[in-house]
Protein backbone atom coordinates (compact mmCIF):
# COMPACT_ATOMS: atom_id res chain seq x y z
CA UNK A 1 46.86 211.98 99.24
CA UNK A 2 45.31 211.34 102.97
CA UNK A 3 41.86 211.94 101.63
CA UNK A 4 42.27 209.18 99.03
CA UNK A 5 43.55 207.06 101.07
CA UNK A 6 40.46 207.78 103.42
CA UNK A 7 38.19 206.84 100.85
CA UNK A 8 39.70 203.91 99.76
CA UNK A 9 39.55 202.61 103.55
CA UNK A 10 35.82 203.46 103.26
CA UNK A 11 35.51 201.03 100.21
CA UNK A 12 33.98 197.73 100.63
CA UNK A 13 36.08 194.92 101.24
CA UNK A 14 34.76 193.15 97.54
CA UNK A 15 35.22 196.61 95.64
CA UNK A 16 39.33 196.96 97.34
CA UNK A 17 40.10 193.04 96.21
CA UNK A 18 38.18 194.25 92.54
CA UNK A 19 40.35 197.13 92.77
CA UNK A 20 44.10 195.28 93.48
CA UNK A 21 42.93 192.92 90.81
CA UNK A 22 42.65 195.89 88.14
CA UNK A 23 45.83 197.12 89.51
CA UNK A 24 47.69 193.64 89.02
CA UNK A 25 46.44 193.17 85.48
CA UNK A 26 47.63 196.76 84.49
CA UNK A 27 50.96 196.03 85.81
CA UNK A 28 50.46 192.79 83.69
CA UNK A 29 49.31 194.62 80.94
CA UNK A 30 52.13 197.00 81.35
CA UNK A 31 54.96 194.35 81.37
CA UNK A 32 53.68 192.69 78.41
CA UNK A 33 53.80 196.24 76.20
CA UNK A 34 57.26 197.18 77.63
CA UNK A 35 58.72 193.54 76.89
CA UNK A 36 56.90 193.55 73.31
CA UNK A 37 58.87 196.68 72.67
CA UNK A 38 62.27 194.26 72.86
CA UNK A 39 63.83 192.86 70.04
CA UNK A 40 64.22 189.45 71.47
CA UNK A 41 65.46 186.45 69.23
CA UNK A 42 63.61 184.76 66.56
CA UNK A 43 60.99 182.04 68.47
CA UNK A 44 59.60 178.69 67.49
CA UNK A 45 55.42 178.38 68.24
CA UNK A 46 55.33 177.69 71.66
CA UNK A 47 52.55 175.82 73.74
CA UNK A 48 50.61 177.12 77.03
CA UNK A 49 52.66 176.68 80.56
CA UNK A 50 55.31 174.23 79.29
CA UNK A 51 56.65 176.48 75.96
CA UNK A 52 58.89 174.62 73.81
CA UNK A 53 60.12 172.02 76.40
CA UNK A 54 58.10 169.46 73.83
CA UNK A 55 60.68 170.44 70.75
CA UNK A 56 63.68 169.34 72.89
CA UNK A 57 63.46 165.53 72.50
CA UNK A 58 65.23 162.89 73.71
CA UNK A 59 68.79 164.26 72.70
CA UNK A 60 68.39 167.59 73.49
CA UNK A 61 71.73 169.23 71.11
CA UNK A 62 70.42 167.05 67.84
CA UNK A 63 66.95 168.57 68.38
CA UNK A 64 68.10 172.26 69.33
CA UNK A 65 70.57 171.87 66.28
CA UNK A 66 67.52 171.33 64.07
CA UNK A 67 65.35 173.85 65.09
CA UNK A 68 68.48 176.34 65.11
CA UNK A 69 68.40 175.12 61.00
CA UNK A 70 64.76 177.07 60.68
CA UNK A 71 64.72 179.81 62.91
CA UNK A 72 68.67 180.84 63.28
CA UNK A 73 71.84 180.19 64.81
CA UNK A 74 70.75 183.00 67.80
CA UNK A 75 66.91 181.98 68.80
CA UNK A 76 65.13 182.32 71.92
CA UNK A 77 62.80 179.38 73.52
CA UNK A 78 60.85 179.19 76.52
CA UNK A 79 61.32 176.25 78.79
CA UNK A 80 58.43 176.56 80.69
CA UNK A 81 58.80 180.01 82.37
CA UNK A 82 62.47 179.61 81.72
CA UNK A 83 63.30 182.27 78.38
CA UNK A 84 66.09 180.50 77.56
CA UNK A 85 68.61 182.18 74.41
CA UNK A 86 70.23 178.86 72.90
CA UNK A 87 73.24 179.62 70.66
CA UNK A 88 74.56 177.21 67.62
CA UNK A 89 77.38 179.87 66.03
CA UNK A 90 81.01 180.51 66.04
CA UNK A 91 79.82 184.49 66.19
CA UNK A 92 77.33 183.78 69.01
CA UNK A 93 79.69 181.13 71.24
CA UNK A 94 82.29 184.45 71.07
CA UNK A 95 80.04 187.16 71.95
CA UNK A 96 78.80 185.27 74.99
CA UNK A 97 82.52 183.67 75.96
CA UNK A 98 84.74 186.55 75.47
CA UNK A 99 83.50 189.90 74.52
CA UNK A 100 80.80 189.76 77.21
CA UNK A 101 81.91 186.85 79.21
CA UNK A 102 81.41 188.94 82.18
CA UNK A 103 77.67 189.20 82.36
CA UNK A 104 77.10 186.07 80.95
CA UNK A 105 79.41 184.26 83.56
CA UNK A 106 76.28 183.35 86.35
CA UNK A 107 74.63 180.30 86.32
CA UNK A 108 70.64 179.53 86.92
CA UNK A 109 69.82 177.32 90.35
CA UNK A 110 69.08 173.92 89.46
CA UNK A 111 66.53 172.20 91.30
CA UNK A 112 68.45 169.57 92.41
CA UNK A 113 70.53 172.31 94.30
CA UNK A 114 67.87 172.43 96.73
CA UNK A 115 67.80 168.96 97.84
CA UNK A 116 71.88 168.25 98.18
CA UNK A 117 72.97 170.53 100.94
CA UNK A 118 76.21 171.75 99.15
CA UNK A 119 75.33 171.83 95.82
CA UNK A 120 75.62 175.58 95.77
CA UNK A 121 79.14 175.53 96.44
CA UNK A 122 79.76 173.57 93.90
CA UNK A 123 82.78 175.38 91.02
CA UNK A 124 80.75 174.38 88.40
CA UNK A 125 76.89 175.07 89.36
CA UNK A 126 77.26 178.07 91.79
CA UNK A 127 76.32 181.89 91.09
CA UNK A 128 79.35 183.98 89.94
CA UNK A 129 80.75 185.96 92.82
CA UNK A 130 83.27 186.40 95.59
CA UNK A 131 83.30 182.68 96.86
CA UNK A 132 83.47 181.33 92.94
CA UNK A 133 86.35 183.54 92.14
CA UNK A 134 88.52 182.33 95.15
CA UNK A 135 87.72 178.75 94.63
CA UNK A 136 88.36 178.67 91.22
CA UNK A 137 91.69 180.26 92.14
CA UNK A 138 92.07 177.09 94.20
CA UNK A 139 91.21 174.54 92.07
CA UNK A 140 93.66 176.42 89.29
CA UNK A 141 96.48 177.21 91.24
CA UNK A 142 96.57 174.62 93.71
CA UNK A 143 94.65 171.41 92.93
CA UNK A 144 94.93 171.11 89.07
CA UNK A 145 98.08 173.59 87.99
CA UNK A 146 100.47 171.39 86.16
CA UNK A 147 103.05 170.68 89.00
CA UNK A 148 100.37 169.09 90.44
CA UNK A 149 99.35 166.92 87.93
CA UNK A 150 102.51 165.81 86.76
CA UNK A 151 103.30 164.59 90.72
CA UNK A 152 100.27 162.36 90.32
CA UNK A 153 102.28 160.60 86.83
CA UNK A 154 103.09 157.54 88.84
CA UNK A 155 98.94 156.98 89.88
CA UNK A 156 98.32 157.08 86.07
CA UNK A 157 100.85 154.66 85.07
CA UNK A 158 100.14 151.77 87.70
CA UNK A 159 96.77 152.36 86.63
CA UNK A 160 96.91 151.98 83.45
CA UNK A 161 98.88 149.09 83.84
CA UNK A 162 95.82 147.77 85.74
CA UNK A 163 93.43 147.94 83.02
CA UNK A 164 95.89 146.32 80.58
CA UNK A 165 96.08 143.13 83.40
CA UNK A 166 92.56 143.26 83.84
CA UNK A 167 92.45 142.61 79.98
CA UNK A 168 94.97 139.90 79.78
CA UNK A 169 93.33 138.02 82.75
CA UNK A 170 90.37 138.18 80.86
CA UNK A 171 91.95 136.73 77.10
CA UNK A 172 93.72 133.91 79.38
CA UNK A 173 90.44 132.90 80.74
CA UNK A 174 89.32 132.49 77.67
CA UNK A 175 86.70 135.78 77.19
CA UNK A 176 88.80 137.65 74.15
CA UNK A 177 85.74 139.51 74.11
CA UNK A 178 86.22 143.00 76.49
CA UNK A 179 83.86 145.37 78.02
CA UNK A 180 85.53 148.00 77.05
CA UNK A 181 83.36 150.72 78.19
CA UNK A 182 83.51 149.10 82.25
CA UNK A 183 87.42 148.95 82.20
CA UNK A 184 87.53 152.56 80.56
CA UNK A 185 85.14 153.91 83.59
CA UNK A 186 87.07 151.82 86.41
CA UNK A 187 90.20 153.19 84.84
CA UNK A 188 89.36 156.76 85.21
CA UNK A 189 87.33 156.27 88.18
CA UNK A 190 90.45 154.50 90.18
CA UNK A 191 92.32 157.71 88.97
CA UNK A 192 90.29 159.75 90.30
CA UNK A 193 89.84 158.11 93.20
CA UNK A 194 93.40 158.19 94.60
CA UNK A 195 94.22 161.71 93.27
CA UNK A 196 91.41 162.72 94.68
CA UNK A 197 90.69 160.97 97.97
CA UNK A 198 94.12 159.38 98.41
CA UNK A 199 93.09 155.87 97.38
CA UNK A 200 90.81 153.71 95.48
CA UNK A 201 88.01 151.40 96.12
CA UNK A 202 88.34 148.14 94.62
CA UNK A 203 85.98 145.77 92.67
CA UNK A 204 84.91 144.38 96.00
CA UNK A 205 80.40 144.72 96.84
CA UNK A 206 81.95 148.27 98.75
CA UNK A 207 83.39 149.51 95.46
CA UNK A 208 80.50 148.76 93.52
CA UNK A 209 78.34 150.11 95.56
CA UNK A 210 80.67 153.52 95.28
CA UNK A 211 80.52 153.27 91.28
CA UNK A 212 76.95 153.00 91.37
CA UNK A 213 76.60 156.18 93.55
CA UNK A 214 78.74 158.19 91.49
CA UNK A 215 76.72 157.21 88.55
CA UNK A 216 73.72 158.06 89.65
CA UNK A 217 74.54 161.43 91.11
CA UNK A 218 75.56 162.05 87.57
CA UNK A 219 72.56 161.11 85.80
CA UNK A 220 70.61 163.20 88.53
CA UNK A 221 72.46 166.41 87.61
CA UNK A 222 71.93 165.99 83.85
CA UNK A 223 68.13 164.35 84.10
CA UNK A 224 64.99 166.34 83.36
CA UNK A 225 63.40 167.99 86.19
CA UNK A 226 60.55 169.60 85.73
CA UNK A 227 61.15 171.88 88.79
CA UNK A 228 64.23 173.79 86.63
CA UNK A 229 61.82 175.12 84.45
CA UNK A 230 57.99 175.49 85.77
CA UNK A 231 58.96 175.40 89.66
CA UNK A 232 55.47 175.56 90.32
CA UNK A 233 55.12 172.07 89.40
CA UNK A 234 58.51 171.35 91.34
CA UNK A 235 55.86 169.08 93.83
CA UNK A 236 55.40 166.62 90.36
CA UNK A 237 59.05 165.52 91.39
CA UNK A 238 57.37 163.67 95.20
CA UNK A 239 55.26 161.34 92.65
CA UNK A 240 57.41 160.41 89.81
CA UNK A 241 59.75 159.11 92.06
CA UNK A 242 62.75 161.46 91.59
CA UNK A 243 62.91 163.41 94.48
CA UNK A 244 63.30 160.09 96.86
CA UNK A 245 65.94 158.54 93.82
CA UNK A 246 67.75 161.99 94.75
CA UNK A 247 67.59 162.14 98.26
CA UNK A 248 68.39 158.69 98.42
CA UNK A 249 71.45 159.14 96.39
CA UNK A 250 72.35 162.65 98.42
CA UNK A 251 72.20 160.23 101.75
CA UNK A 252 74.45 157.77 100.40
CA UNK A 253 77.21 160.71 98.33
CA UNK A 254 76.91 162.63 102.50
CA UNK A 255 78.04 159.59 104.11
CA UNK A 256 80.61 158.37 102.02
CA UNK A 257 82.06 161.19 101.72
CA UNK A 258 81.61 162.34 105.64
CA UNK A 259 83.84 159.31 105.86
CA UNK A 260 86.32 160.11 103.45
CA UNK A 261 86.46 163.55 105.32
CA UNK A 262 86.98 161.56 108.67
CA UNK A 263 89.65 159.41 107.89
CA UNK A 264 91.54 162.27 106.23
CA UNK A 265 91.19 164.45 109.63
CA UNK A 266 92.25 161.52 111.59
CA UNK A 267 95.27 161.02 109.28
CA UNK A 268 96.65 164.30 109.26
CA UNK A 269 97.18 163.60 113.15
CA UNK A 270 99.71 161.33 112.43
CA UNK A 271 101.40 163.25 109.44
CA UNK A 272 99.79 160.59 106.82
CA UNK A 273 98.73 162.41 103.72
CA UNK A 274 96.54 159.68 102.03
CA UNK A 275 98.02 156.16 100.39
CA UNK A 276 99.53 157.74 98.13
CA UNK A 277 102.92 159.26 99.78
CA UNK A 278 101.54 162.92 98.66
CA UNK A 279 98.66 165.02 99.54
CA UNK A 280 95.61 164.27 97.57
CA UNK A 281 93.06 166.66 97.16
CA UNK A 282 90.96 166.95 100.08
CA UNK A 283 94.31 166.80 102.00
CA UNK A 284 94.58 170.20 100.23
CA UNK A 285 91.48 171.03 101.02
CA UNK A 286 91.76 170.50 104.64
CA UNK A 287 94.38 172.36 104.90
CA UNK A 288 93.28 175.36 103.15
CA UNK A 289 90.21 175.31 105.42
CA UNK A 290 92.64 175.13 108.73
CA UNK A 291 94.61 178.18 107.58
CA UNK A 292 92.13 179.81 106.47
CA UNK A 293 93.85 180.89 103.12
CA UNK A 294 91.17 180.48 100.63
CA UNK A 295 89.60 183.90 101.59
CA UNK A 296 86.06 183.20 102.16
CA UNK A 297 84.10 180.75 104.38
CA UNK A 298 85.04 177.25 103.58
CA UNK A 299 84.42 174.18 105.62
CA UNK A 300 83.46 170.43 105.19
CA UNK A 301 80.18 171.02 102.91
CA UNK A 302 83.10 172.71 100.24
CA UNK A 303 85.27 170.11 100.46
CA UNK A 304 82.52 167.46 99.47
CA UNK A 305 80.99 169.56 96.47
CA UNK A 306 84.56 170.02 95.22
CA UNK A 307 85.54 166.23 95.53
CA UNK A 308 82.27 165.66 93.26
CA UNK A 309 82.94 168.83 90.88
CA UNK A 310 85.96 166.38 90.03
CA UNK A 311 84.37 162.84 89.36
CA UNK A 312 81.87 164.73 87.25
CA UNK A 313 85.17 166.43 85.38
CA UNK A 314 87.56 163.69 85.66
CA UNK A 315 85.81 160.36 85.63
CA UNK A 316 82.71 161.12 83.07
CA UNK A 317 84.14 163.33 80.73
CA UNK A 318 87.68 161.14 80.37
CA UNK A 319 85.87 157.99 79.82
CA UNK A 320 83.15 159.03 77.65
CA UNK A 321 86.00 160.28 75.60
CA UNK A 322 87.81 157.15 75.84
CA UNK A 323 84.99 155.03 74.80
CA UNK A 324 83.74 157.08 71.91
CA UNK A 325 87.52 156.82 70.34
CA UNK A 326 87.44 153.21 70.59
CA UNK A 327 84.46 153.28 68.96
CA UNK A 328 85.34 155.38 66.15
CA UNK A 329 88.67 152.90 65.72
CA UNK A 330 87.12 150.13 65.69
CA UNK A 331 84.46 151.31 63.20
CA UNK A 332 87.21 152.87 61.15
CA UNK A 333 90.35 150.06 60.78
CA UNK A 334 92.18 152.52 58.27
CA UNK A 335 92.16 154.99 61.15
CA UNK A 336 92.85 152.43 63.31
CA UNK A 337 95.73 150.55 61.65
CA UNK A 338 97.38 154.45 61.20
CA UNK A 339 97.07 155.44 64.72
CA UNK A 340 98.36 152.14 66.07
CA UNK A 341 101.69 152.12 63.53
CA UNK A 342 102.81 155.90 65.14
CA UNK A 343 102.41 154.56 68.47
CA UNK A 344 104.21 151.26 68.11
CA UNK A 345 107.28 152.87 65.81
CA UNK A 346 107.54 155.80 68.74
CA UNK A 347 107.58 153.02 71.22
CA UNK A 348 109.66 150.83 69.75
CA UNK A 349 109.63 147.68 71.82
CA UNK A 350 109.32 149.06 75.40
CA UNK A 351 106.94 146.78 77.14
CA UNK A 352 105.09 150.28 78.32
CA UNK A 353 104.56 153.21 77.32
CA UNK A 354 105.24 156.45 79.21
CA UNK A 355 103.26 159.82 78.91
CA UNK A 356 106.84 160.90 77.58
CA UNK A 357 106.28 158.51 74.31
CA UNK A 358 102.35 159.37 74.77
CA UNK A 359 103.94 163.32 74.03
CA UNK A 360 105.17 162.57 71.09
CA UNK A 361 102.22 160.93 69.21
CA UNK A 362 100.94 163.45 67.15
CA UNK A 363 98.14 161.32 65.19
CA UNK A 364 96.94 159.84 68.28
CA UNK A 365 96.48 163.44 69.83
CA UNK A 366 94.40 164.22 66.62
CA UNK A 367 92.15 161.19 67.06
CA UNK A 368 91.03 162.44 70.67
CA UNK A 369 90.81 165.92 69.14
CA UNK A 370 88.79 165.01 66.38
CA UNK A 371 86.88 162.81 69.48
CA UNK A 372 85.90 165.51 71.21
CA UNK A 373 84.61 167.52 68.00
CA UNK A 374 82.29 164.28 66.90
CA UNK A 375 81.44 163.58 70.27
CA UNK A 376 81.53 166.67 72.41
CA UNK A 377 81.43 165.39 75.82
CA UNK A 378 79.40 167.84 77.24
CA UNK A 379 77.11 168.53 74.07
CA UNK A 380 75.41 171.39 75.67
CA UNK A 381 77.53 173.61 78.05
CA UNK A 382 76.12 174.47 81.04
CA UNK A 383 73.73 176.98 81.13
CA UNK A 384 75.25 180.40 82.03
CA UNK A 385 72.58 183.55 82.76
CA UNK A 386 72.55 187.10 81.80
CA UNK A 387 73.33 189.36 84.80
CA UNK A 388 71.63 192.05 83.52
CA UNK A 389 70.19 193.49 80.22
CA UNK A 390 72.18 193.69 77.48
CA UNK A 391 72.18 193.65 73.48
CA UNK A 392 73.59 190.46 71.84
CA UNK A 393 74.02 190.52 67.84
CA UNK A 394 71.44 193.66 67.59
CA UNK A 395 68.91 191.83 69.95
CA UNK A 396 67.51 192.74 73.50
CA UNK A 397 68.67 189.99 76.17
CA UNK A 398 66.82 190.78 79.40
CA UNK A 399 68.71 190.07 82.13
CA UNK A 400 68.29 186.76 84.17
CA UNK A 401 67.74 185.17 80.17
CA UNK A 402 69.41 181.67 80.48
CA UNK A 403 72.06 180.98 77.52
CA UNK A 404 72.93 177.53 76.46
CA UNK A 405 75.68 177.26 73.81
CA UNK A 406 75.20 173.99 71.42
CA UNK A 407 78.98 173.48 70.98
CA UNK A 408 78.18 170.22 69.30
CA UNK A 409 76.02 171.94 66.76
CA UNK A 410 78.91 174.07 66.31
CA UNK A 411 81.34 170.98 66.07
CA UNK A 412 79.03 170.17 63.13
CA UNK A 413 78.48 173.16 60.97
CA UNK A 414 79.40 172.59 57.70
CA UNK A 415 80.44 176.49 57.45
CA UNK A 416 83.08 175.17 59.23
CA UNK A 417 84.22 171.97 59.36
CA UNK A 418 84.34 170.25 55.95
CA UNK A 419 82.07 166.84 55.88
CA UNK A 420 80.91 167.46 59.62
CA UNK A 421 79.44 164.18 60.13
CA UNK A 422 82.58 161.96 59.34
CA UNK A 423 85.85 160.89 61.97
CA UNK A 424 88.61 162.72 60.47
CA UNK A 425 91.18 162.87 62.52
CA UNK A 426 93.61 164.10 59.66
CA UNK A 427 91.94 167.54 59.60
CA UNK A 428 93.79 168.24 62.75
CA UNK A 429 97.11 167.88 61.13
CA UNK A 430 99.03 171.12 60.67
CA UNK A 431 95.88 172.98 62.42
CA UNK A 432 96.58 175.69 65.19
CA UNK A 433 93.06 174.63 66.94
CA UNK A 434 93.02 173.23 70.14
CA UNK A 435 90.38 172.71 73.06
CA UNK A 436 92.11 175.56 75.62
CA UNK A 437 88.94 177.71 74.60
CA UNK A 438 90.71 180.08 72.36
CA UNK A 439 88.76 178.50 69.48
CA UNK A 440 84.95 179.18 69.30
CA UNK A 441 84.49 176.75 66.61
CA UNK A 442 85.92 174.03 68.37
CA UNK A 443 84.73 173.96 72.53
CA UNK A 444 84.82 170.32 74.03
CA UNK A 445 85.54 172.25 77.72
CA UNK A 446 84.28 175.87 77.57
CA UNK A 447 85.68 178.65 77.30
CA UNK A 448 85.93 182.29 78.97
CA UNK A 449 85.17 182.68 82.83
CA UNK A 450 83.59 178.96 82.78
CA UNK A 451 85.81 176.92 80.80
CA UNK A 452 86.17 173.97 82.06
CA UNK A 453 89.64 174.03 85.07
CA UNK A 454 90.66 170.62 84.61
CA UNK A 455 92.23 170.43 81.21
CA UNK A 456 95.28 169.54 82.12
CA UNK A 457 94.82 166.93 84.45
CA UNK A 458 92.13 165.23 81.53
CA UNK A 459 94.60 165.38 78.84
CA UNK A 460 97.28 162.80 80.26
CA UNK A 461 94.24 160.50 81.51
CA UNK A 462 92.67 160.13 78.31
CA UNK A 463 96.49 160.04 76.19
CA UNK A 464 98.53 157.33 78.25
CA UNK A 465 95.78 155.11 78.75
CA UNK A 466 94.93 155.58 74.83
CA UNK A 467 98.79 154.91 73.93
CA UNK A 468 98.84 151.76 75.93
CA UNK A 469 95.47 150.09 74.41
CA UNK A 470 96.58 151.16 71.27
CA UNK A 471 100.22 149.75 71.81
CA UNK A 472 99.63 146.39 73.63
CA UNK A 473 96.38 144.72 71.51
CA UNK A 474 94.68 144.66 67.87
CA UNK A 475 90.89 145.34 68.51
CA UNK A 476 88.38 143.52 66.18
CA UNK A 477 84.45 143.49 66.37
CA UNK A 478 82.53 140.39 67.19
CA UNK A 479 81.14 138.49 64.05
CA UNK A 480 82.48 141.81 62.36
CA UNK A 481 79.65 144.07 63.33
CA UNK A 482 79.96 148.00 63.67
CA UNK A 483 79.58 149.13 67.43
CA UNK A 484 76.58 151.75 67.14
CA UNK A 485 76.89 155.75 67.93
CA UNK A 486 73.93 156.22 69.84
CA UNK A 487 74.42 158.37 72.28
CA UNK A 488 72.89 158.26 76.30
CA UNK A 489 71.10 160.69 78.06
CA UNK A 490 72.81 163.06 80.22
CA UNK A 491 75.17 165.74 81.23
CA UNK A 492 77.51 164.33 79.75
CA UNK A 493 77.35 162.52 76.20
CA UNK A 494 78.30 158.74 76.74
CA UNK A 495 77.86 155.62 74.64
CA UNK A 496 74.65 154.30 75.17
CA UNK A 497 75.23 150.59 74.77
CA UNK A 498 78.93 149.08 76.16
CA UNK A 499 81.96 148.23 73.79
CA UNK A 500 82.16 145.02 73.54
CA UNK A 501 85.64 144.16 71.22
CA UNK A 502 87.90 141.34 71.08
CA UNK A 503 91.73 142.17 72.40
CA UNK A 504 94.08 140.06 70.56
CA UNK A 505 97.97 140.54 72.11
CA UNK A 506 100.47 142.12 70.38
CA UNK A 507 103.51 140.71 69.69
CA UNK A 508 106.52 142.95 71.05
């Protein structure tokens, strides 16, 4: 061994660099013959350095559902140097959510993590481990268990009742014709708000301004970056202009809520726990961190990536949800005309309606159900990764493979659901399915190790509101013309285009 190493430092510099090169491409070489030993997934044609980022189009689950029609419900693309497993079946959304939920529970890094100090602490983008575990425990036990959503009842009431003013100011002015979609966001939005930070922030230039960054933080964590999947051509990201959208965004979410912070620390001096009368969220949070209960470091940079972990939950996901059953009643008067006679006969005159009555509207729960199956709000879920190699449905999954599960491919398989395509909410009748992730056929919020924590504050925000629209006005369509279904580009699934409807008053 020393004399070969002797005669390799005798080589010429030019002969050692021809020498490492052989080396690396036999370890290239190598790799390649190992890996091509795998059984991996069927795969489409790819292109050089980009793969099969070209086949995703501009709705990424319509175009993954269709290329899931030729080469399987379990197929493997490449995203750039991303070898990402995407899964479109009942069988497939099970084997990854349950039976081997724990090595498919980690989640890639984003690129946008990099640039937004405490993205990695966020509950729904960080790696699975010690500090997820305990958080999630939080959020579960403390910040979204039912006690605590049911003290918050009274927020979602006089906010409701908001939005229904906010409409009849509007008819009395003379403009019949709502913006549905604006009044839905502001509605969940305001909830969130004072839940969350212990009060909301008006319709004033300040509270605009807020909207607008929540928005866009939202857009930025669902946009395209090339970065996530050929991070050698991250740098593309300082000329197209996103990286200084983002940072300016990140500036703007860091102060706001630095202040939010602030004004919470400074109120806990004087025993005030927010506007509300009870502690809001970061209230909890700031608390935890004092004590020093949650069990692993936690300080302000948590607190913030938590607050935003629920506006992307709360306020996107409830008003997308909102808005796209609107839509459907309003393109669908039979529906429309049903739903609206079981809320006013269960109400029965009351000039407003409860989240008591809203419990006992059966047909009404089965339009948001059958909501969330046409229009999954979050179409794709987010991407989990393999920790480490496994075997998935008689196929090699290296470890570090990304999986995305298409659970509104799955919402739409006609092995399943009988006509896929149309708004039946009536297929929900006398059905034990429900969204608590028990279902793979049916997966609006997850399931398994991931599923979504906030189910049970998102059902009474998207019911009483519902009950109350439903209750108070008839909805018509300008000039009689069907709102479209096209659907925006994001995380999260929205309407593209607002809903614009005329509110007539009902008669009590």
């Amino acid at each position: 061994m020393v004399q070969v190493w002797s005669e390799l430092q005798s080589l010429h510099p030019i002969s050692l660099s021809l020498l490492s090169i052989l080396f690396v491409l036999f370890l290239i070489k190598l790799t390649r013959s190992r890996s091509g030993k795998l059984n991996l997934p069927p795969s489409p044609w790819k292109l050089p350095v980009i793969g099969n980022l070209h086949q995703l189009g501009i709705l990424p689950h319509r175009s993954l559902q269709s290329l899931a029609r030729k080469h399987g419900p379990l197929m493997l693309l490449h995203f750039g140097q991303s070898p990402t497993l995407i899964v479109s079946s009942v069988e497939g959304a099970k084997e990854i959510l349950k039976t081997q939920d724990l090595n498919f529970s980690d989640r890639p890094r984003m690129n946008f993590q990099d640039r937004l100090v405490y993205a990695n602490y966020h509950l729904a983008f960080s790696p699975y481990g010690e500090y997820w575990r305990q958080v999630r425990k939080v959020c579960v036990l403390q910040l979204l268990s039912q006690h605590r959503v049911n003290s918050f009842k009274s927020v979602r009431q006089e906010e409701t009742d908001c939005m229904l003013n906010d409409i009849r100011k509007s008819i009395s002015s003379g403009s019949p014709i709502v913006n549905l979609s604006d009044l839905i966001f502001s509605f969940t939005n305001d909830v969130t708000c004072r839940v969350t930070l212990g009060r909301k922030f008006g319709r004033d230039e300040g509270g605009k301004k807020f909207f607008k960054i929540i928005k866009e933080f939202m857009y930025f964590i669902g946009a395209f970056n090339i970065g996530d999947f050929i991070p050698s051509l991250a740098w593309i990201n300082n000329f197209n202009g996103l990286n200084k959208r983002m940072d300016k965004n990140f500036e703007e979410l860091e102060s706001f809520l630095g202040g939010v912070i602030d004004e919470h620390i400074q109120d806990r001096k004087t025993r005030k726990f927010g506007s509300e009368g009870v502690e809001d969220f970061v209230d909890v949070l700031l608390g935890m961190e004092k004590d020093g209960s949650i069990g692993v470091p936690f300080a302000k940079d948590n607190i913030k990536a938590l607050i935003m972990d629920m506006f992307l939950a709360a306020t996107d996901t409830a008003a997308a949800t909102m808005t796209w059953a609107m839509t459907e009643l309003v393109r669908h008067p039979e529906i429309l005309k049903e739903v609206q006679r079981e809320v006013r006969e269960v109400a029965k005159g009351k000039t407003t309606i409860t989240e008591d009555d809203a419990a006992q509207m059966n047909y009404m729960k089965n339009v948001i159900k059958e909501t969330l199956r046409v229009h999954t709000p979050g179409p794709l879920l987010i991407p989990h990764q393999s920790r480490e190699d496994t075997k998935l449905q008689g196929y090699d999954v290296p470890a570090k493979t990304r999986v995305i599960v298409n659970a509104w491919a799955i919402s739409r398989d006609p092995s399943i659901w009988e006509n896929p395509d149309e708004f039946i909410p009536k297929r929900f009748e006398n059905s034990s399915i429900d969204f608590k992730g028990n279902d793979y056929e049916y997966l609006p919020f997850g399931s398994g190790r991931r599923i979504c924590p906030g189910i049970a504050f998102a059902n009474p925000t998207m019911e009483l509101p519902l009950a109350n629209l439903l209750y108070h006005f008839d909805w018509t369509l300008p000039n009689g013309e069907l709102p479209d279904v096209e659907e925006g580009l994001g995380i999260v699934a929205y309407k593209k285009s607002p809903l614009q409807v005329i509110a007539t008053p009902y008669q009590i």
